[in-house]
Protein backbone atom coordinates (compact mmCIF):
# COMPACT_ATOMS: atom_id res chain seq x y z
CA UNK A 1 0.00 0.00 0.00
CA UNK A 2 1.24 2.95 -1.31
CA UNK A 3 1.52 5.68 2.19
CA UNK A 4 2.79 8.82 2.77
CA UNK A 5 4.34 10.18 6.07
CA UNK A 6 3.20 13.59 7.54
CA UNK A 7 5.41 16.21 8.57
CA UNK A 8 6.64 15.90 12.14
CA UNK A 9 4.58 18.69 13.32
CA UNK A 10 1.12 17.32 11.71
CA UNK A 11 2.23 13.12 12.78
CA UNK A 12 -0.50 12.97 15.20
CA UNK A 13 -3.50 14.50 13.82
CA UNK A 14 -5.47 15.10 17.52
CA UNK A 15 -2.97 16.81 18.64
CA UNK A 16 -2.21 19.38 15.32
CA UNK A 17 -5.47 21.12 15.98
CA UNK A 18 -5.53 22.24 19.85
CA UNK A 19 -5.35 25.21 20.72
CA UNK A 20 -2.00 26.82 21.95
CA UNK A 21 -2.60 27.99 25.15
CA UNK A 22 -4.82 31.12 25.42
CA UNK A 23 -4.02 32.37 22.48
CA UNK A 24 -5.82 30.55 19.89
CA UNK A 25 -4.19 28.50 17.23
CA UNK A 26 -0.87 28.58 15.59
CA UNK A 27 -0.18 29.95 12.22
CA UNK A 28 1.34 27.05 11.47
CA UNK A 29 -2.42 24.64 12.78
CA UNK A 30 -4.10 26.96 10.71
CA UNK A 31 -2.17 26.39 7.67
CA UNK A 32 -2.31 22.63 8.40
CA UNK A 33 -6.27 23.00 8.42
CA UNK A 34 -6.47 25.36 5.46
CA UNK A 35 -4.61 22.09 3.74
CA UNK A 36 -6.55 19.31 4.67
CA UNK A 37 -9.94 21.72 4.46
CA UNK A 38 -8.85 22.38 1.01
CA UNK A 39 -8.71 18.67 -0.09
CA UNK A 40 -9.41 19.51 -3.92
CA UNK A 41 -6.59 21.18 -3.98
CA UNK A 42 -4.90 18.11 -1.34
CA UNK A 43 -1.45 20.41 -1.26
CA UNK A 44 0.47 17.54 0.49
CA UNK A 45 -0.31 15.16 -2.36
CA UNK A 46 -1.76 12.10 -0.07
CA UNK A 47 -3.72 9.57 -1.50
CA UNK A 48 -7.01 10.17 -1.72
CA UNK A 49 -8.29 7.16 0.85
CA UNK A 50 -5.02 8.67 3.37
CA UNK A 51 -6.40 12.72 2.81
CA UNK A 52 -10.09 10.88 3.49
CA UNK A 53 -8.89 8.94 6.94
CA UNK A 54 -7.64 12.63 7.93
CA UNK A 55 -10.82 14.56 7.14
CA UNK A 56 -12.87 11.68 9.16
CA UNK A 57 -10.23 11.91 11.90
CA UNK A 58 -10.53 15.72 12.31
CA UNK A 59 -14.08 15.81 11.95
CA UNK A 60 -14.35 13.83 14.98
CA UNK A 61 -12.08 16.20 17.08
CA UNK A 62 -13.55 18.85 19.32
CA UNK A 63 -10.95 21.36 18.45
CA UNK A 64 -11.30 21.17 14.58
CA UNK A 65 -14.53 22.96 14.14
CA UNK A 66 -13.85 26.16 15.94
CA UNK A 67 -10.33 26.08 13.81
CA UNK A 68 -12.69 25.03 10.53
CA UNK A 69 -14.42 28.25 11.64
CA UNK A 70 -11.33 30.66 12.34
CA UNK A 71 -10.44 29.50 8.74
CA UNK A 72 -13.68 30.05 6.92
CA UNK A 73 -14.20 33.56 8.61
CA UNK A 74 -11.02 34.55 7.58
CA UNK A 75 -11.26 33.81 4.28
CA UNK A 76 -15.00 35.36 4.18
CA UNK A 77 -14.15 38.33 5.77
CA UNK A 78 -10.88 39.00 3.44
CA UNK A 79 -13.23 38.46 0.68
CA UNK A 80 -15.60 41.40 1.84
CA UNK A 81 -13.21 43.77 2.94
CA UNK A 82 -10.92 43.27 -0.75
CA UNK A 83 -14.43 43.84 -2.42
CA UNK A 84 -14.77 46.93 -4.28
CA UNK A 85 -17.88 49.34 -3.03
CA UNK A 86 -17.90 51.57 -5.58
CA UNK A 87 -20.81 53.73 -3.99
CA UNK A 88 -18.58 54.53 -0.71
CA UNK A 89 -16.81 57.36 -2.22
CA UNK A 90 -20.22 59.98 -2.44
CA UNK A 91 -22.22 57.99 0.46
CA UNK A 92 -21.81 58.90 4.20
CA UNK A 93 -20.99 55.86 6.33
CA UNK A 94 -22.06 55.71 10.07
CA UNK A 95 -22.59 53.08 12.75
CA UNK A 96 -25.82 52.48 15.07
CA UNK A 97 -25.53 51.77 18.85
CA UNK A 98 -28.74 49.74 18.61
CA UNK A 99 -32.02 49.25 16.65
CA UNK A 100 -34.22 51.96 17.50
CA UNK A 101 -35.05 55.15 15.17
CA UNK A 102 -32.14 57.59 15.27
CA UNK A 103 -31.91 60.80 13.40
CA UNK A 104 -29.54 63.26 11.64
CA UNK A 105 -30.08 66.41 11.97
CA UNK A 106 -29.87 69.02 9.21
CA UNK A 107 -28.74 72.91 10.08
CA UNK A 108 -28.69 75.48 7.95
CA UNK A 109 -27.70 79.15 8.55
CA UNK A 110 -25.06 81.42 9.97
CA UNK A 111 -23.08 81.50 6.47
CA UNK A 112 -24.74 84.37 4.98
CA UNK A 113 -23.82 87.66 4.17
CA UNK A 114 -22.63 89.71 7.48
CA UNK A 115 -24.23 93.39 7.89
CA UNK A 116 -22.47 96.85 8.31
CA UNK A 117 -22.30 98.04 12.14
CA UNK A 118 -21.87 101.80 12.33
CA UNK A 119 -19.53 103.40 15.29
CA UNK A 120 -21.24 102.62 18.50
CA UNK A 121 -23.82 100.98 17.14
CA UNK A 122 -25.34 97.27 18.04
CA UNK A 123 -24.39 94.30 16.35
CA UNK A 124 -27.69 92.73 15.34
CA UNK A 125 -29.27 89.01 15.78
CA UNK A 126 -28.25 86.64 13.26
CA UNK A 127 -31.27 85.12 11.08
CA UNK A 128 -32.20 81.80 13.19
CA UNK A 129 -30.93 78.46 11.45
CA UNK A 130 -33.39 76.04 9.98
CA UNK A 131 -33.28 73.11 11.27
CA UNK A 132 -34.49 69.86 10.36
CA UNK A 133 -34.17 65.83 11.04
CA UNK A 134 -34.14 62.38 9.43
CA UNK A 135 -34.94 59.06 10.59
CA UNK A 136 -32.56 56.21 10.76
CA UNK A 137 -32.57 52.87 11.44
CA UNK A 138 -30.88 49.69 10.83
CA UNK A 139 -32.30 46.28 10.52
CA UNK A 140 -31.04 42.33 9.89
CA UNK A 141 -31.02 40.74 6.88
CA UNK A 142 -29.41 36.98 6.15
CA UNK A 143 -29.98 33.47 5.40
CA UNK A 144 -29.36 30.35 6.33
CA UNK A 145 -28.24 26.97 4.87
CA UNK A 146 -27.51 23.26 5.19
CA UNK A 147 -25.46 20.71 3.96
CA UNK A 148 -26.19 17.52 4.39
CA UNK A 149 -22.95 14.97 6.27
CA UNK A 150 -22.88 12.55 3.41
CA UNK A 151 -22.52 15.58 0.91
CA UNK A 152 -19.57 16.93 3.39
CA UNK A 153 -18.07 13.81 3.86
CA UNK A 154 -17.90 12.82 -0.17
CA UNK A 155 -17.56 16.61 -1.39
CA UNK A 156 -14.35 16.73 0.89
CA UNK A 157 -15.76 20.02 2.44
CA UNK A 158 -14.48 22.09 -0.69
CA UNK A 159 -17.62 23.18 -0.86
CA UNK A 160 -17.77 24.95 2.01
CA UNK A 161 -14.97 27.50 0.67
CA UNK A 162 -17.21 28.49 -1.64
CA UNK A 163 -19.99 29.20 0.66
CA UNK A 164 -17.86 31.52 2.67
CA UNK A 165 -16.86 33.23 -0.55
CA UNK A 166 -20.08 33.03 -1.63
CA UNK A 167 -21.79 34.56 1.44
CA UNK A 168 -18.96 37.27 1.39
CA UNK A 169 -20.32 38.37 -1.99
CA UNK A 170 -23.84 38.32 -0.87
CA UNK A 171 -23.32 40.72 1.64
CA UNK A 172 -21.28 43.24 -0.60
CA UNK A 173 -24.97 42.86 -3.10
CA UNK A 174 -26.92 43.27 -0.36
CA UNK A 175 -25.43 46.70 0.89
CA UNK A 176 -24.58 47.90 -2.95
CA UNK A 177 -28.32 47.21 -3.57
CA UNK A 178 -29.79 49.00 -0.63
CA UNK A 179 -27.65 51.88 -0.85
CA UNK A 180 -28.70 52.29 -4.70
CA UNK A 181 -32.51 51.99 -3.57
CA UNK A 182 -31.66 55.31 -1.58
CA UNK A 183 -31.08 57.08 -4.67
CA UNK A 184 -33.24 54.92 -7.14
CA UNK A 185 -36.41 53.20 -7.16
CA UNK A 186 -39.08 50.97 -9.07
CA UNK A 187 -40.11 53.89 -11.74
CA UNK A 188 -36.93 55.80 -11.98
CA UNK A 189 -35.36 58.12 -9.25
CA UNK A 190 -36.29 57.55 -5.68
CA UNK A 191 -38.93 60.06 -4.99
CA UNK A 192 -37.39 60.44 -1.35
CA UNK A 193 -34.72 62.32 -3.21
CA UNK A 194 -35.27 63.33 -6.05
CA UNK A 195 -37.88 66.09 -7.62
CA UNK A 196 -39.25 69.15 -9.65
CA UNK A 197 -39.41 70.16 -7.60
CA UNK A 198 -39.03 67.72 -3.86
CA UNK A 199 -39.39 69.59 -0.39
CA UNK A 200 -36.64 68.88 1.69
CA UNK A 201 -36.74 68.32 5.25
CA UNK A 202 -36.28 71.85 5.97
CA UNK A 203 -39.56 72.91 4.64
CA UNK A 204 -37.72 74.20 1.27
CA UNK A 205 -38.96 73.84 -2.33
CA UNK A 206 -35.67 71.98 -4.08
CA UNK A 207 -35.22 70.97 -7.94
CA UNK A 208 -32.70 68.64 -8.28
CA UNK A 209 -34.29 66.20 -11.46
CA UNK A 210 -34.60 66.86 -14.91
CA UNK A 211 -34.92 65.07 -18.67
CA UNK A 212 -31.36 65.62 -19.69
CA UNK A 213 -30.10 62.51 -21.80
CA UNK A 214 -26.27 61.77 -21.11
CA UNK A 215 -23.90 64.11 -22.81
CA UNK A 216 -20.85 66.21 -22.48
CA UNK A 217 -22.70 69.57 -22.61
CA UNK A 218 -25.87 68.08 -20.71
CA UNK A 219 -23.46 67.17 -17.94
CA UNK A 220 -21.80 70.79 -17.80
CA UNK A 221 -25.38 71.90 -17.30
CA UNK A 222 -26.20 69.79 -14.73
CA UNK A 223 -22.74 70.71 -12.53
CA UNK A 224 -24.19 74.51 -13.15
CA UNK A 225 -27.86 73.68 -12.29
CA UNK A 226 -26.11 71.86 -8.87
CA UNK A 227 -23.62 74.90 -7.98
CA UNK A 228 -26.85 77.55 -8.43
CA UNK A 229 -28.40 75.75 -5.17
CA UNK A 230 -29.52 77.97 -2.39
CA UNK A 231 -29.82 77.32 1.12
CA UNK A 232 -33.11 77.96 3.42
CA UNK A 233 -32.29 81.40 3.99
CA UNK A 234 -31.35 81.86 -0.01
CA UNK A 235 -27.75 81.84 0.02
CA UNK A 236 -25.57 79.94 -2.47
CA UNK A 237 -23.75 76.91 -1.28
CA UNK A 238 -21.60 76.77 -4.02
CA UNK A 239 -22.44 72.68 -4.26
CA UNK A 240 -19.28 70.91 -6.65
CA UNK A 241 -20.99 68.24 -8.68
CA UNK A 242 -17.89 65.25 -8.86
CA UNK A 243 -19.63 61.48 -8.46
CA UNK A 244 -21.20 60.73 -11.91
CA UNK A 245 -23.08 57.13 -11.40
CA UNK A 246 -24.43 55.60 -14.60
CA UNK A 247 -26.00 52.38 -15.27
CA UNK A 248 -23.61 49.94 -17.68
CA UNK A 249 -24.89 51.27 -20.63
CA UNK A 250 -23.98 54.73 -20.05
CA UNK A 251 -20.25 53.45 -19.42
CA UNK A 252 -18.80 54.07 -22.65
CA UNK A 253 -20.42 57.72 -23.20
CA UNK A 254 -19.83 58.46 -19.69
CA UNK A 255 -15.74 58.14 -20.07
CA UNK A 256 -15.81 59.33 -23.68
CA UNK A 257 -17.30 62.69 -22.01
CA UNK A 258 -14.71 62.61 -19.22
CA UNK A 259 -11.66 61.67 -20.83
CA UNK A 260 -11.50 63.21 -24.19
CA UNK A 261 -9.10 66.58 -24.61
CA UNK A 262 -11.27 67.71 -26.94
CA UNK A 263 -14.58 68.07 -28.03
CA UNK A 264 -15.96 68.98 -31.67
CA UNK A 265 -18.37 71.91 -32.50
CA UNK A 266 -20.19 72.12 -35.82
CA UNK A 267 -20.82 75.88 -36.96
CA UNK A 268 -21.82 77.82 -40.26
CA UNK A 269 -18.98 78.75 -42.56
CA UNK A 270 -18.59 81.68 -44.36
CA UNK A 271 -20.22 80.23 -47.32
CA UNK A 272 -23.15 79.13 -45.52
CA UNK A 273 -21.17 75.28 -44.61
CA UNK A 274 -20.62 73.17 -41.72
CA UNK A 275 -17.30 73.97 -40.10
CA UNK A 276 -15.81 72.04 -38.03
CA UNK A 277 -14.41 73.32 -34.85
CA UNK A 278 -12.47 71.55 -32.06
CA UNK A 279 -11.73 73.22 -28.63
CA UNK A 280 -10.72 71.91 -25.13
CA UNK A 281 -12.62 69.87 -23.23
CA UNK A 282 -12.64 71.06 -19.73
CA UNK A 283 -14.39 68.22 -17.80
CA UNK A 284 -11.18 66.23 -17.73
CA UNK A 285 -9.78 68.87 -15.48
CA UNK A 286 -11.99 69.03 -13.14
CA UNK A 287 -11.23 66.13 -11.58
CA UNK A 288 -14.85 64.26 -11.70
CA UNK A 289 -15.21 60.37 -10.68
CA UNK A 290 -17.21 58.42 -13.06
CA UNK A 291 -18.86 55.10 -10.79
CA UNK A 292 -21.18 52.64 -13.29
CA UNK A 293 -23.50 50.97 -11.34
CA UNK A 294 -24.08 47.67 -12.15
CA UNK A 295 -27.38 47.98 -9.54
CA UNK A 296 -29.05 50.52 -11.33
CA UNK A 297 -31.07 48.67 -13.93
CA UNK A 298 -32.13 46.08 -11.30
CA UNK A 299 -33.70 48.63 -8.93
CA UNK A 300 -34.82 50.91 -11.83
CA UNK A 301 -37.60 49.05 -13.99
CA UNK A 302 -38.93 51.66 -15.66
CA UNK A 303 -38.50 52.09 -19.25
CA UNK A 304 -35.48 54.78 -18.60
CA UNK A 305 -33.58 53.12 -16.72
CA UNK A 306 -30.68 52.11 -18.94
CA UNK A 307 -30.58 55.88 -19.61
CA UNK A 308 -30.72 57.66 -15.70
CA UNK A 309 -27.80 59.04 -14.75
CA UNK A 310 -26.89 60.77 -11.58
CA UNK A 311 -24.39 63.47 -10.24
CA UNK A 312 -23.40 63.51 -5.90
CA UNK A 313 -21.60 66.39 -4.99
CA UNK A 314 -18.02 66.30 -3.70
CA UNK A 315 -18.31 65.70 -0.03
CA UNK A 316 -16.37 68.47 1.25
CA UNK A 317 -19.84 69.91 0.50
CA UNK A 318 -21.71 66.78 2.44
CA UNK A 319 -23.81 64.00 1.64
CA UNK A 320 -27.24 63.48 0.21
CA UNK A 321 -27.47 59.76 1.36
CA UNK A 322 -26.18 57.76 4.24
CA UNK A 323 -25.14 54.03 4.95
CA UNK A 324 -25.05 52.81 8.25
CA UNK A 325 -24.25 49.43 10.24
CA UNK A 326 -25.19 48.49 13.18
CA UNK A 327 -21.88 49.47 16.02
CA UNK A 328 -19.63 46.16 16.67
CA UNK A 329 -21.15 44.12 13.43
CA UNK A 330 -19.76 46.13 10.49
CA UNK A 331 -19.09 43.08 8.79
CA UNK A 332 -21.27 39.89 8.14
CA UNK A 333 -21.75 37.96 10.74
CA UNK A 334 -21.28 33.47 10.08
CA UNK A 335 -22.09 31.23 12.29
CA UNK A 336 -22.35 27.21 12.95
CA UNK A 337 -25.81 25.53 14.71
CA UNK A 338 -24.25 23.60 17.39
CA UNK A 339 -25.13 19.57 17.06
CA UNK A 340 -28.03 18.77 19.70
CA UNK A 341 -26.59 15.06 19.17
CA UNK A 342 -24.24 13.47 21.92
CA UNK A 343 -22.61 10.30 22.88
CA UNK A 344 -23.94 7.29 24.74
CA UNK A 345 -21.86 8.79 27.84
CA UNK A 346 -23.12 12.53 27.47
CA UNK A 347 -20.52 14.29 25.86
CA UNK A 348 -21.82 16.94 22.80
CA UNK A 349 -20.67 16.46 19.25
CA UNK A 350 -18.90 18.10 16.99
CA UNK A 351 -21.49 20.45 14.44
CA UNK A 352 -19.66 18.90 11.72
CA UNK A 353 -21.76 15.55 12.63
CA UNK A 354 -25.22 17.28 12.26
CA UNK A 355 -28.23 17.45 13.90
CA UNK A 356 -30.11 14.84 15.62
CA UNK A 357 -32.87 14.35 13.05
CA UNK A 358 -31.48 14.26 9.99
CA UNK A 359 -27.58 14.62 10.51
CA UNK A 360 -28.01 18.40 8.36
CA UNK A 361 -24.94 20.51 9.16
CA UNK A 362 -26.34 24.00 9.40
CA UNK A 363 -24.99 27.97 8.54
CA UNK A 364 -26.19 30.98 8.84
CA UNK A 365 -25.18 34.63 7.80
CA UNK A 366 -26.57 38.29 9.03
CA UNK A 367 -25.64 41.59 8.48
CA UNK A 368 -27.27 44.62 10.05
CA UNK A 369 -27.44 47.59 8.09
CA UNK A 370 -29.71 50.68 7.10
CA UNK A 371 -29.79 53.78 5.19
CA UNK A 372 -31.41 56.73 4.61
CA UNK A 373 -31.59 60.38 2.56
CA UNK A 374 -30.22 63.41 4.01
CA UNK A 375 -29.58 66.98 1.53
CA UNK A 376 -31.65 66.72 -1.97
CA UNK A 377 -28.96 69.79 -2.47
CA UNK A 378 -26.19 67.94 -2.59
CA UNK A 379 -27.54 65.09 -5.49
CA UNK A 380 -28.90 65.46 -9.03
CA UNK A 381 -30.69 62.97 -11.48
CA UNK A 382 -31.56 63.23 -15.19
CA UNK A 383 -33.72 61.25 -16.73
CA UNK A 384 -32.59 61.07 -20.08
């Protein structure tokens, strides 16, 4: 029989997976795991019947599924946190102490224009700031799933990589889908945001959504409509339109208008012809982000919706929307269901050997998250 020795440190398999100390397990216990978890891959090239007499072996140790668990939230959480979130960069990001309603508040004021005082003569009351509030909340969302022991057992557990991967990517969906459905919704633009015009939370009459299809000039007019915003008390704020978020099908025109040094005008001649006449393109230097939102044509169904665009303002100047998660559980959250299954003398199993009535080996996965709108100000959509 053709048999292959283990490395010294991995010779007796109980003892490669208890815990050193206090402290947890060993970088080099981990690896070991991360090895034999990984038996598709079977990176100490056993034979198969030696790699499965290891897997049953650990499987009945105590210590191997809270080490199976170290590895598989590892991996799941370097998966979520590598994961690009493209809509972080114009969205406001916050954590919640609990689950009850919370709220921002919104204050404007104190910014305007400062009147003349004559010798000896009183300084006068400042205009009162408006001041207005929105909700917040955040709330769980997950799954949960099973797998049954014989599948685990004759899949080698490689498919429970996967699953953490898996479950990493759902939770990056999840929040790049809510935080779109702040800003979008069923028939177009989210009508908590977006109007002609929408009253803001401060009581004020705001325009900030027009029928503008996607161009180079049509976005220069939409970064002028966004910088002529007023405050409650009617001063300007000076808003910098710089996040441009397109659905896919924008992509192409969106960094054509964004990148090109030039642009091309078409005017009368002299004779009465066309005359072609380049000059600089000016959008290139102004330092706008261009974000395509895969999202966008899943929350939008209407019948626009591969032609919406939107423009967030640079956030020295604030945010229209916020993102929150819930304080301590700012990433997703996987878990085992302990076995309720135990030996003739009393002692619990390991989850890996399933539940009582039909031997399932259960996960779960939750986040806690929530969102909401702030400043219609600071956030413009065209319907185009």
């Amino acid at each position: 029989m053709n048999t292959q020795t283990l490395a010294p440190e991995t010779t007796n398999f109980s003892d490669a997976f208890k815990p050193v100390g206090h402290m947890g397990f060993s970088e080099a216990q981990i690896a070991d795991a991360i090895d034999l978890i990984r038996g598709y891959e079977n990176g100490r090239r056993m034979p198969p019947h030696r790699h499965e007499y290891m897997l049953r072996e650990a499987i009945t140790k105590s210590d191997f599924p809270y080490l199976f668990g170290i590895v598989v939230e590892n991996e799941m959480l370097a998966r979520y946190r590598n994961a690009p979130a493209p809509w972080e960069p114009y969205t406001k990001k916050s954590t919640l102490p609990n689950f009850n309603v919370h709220y921002r508040h919104l204050v404007q004021g104190l910014t305007g224009r400062l009147p003349g005082v004559s010798e000896k003569g009183e300084y006068l009351v400042s205009p009162k700031p408006v001041h207005s509030r929105v909700p917040l909340q955040v709330a769980k969302k997950g799954e949960q799933f099973d797998i049954s022991w014989e599948a685990l057992i004759n899949d080698g557990m490689g498919a429970f990589a996967d699953v953490a991967i898996r479950y990493a990517d759902a939770a990056r969906n999840t929040e790049y889908f809510d935080v779109t459905s702040l800003y979008a919704a069923v028939g177009g633009p989210n009508a908590d945001l977006f109007g002609a015009p929408i009253v803001h939370p401060d009581g004020s009459n705001v325009t900030n959504q027009g029928v503008l299809p996607f161009s180079l000039d049509n976005l220069g007019a939409t970064l002028g409509l966004m910088a002529a915003q007023v405050d409650a008390l009617g001063n300007p704020l000076g808003i910098r339109g710089i996040h441009v978020v397109v659905p896919p099908a924008l992509e192409i025109a969106g960094r054509e208008a964004m990148t090109s040094a030039l642009k091309q005008w078409v005017e009368l001649g002299g004779a009465g012809g066309p005359l072609p006449f380049p000059t600089t393109n000016v959008l290139p230097q102004m330092g706008l982000q261009l974000h395509v939102n895969q999202w966008l044509p899943i929350v939008d169904q209407s019948g626009n919706r591969n032609s919406t665009w939107y423009v967030f303002a640079d956030t020295s100047h604030g945010y229209a929307i916020e993102f929150a998660w819930l304080r301590g559980h700012e990433t997703p959250e996987i878990c085992m269901k302990g076995s309720d299954k135990a030996t003739p003398t009393g002692q619990p199993l390991s989850p890996f050997s399933g539940d009582f009535a039909t031997d399932n080996v259960f996960w779960r996965v939750r986040t806690v998250t929530g969102g909401t709108q702030l400043d219609p100000r600071l956030a413009y959509a065209q319907v185009g």
